[in-house]
Protein backbone atom coordinates (compact mmCIF):
# COMPACT_ATOMS: atom_id res chain seq x y z
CA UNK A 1 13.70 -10.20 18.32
CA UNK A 2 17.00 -10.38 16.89
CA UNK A 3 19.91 -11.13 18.88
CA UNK A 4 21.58 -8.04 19.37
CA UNK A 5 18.12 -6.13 19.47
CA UNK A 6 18.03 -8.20 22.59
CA UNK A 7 21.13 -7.62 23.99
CA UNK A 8 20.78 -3.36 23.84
CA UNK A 9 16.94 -3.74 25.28
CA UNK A 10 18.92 -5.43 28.58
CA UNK A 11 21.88 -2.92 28.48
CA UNK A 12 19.14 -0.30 28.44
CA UNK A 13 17.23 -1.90 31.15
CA UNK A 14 20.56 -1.90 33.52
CA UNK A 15 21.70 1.81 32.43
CA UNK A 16 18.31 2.59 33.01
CA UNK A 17 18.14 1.63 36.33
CA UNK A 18 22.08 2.85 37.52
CA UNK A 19 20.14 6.61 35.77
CA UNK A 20 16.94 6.23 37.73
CA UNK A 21 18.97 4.88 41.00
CA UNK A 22 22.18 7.37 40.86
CA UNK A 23 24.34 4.19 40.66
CA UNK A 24 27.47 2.99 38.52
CA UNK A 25 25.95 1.12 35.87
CA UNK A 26 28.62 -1.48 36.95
CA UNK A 27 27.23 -2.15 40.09
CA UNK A 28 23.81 -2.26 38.83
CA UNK A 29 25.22 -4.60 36.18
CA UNK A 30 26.72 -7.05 38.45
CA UNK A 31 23.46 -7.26 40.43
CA UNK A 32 21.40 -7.90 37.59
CA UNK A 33 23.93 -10.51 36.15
CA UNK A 34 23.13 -12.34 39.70
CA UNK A 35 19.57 -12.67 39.13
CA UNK A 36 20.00 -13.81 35.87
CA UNK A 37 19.80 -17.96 36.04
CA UNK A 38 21.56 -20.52 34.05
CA UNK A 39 21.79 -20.93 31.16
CA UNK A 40 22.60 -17.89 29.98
CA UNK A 41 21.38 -16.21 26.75
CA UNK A 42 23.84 -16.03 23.73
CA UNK A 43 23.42 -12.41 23.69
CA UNK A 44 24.40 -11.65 27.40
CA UNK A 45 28.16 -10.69 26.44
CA UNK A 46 27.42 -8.15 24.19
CA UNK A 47 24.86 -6.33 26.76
CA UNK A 48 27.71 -6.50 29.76
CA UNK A 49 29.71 -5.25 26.50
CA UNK A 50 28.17 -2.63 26.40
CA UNK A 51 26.97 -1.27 29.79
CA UNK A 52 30.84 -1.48 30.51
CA UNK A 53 31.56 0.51 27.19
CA UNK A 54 28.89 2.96 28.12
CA UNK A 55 29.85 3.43 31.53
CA UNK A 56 33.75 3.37 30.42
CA UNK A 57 33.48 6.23 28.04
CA UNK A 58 30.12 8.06 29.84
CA UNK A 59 31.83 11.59 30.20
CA UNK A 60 32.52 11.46 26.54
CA UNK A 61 29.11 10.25 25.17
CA UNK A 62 27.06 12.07 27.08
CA UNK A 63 29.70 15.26 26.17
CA UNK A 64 28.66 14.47 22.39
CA UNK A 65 24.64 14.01 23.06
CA UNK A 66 24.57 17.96 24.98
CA UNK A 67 26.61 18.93 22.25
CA UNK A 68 24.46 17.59 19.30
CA UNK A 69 21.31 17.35 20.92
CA UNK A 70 20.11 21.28 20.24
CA UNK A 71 17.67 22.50 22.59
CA UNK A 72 17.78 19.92 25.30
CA UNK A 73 20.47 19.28 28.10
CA UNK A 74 20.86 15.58 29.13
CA UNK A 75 18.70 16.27 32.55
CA UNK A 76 15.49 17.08 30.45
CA UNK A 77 15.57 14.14 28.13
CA UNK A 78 13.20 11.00 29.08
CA UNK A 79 15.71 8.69 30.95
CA UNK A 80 14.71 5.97 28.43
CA UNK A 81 15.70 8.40 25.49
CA UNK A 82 19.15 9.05 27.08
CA UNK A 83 20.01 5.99 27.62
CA UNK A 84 19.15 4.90 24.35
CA UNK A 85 21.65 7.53 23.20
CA UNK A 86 24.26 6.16 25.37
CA UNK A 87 23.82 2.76 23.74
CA UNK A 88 23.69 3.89 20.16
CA UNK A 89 26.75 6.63 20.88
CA UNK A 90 28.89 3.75 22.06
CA UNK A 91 27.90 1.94 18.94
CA UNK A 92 29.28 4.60 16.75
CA UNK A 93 32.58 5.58 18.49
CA UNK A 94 33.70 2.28 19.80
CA UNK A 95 32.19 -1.23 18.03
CA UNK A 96 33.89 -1.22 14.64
CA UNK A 97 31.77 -4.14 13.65
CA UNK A 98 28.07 -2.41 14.17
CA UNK A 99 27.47 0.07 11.36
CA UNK A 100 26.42 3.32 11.89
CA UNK A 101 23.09 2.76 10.01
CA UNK A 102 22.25 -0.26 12.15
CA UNK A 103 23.34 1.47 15.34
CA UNK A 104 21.32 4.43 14.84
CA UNK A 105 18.25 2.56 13.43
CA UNK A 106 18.11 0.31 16.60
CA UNK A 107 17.93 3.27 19.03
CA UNK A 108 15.40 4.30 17.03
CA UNK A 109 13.39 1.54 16.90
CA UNK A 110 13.69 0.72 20.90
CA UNK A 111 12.09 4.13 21.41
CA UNK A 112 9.44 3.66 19.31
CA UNK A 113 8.90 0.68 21.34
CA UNK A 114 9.53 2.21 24.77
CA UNK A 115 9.30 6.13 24.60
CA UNK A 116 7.18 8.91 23.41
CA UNK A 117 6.03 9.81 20.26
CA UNK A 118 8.86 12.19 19.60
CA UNK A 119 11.46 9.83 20.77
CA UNK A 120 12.37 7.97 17.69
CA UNK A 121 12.89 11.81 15.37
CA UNK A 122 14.55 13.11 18.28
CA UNK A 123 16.92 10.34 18.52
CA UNK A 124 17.54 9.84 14.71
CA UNK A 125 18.43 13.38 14.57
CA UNK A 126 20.74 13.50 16.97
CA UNK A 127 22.40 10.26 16.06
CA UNK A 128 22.76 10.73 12.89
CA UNK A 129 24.29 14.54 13.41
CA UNK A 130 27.00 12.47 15.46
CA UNK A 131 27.95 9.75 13.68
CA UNK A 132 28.41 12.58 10.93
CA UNK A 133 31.09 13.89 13.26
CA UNK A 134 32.38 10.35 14.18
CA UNK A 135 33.07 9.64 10.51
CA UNK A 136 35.35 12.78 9.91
């Protein structure tokens, strides 16, 4: 699994949690950095990277996924799914260096992985009808 595959798969795991737990993904973050023993993986900075983005910016993403995500509020999406959004929205607003393509393809391929069937069209739909906006 590529690097950075690796990294989101642990940012989702964290966000995941915080979602499931009603807790700051921060918190959950530092606990989960305090199980993790040395040495670290390489890709560890870029998944704290990102559960900080996510959880920095949070009212804005998840703004953008009700918005573009027709028929479905946030609180009826699979947990998995919405985080997965989170990640990818992040991606596409705020790391210059990830491009959209990749960003959006990587969300979808984690939920083919680790949602339902629908997950992965859902996702690429929505996705892609944001970064649309995000490019304007």
């Amino acid at each position: 699994m590529p690097a950075r595959r690796k990294a989101r798969k642990r940012a989702l795991d964290v966000l995941y949690e915080a979602d499931v737990r009603s807790l700051p993904p921060v918190e959950v973050l530092a606990n989960y950095l305090e199980r993790i023993a040395a040495p670290r993986p390489e890709h560890l900075p870029y998944a704290v990277s990102l559960v900080e983005g996510v959880a920095g910016h949070k009212d804005r993403i998840d703004e953008l996924i009700a918005s573009y995500a027709e028929g479905w509020t946030l609180e009826r999406m699979p947990v998995i799914d919405r985080n997965l959004a989170r990640i990818a929205v992040h991606e596409l607003l705020y790391v210059d260096e990830i491009d959209d393509a990749v960003a959006i393809s990587e969300a979808v391929e984690l939920a083919k992985q680790m949602s339902t069937d629908d997950s992965p069209r859902f996702l690429n739909g929505v996705l892609g009808r944001i970064a649309e906006y995000a490019t304007r």
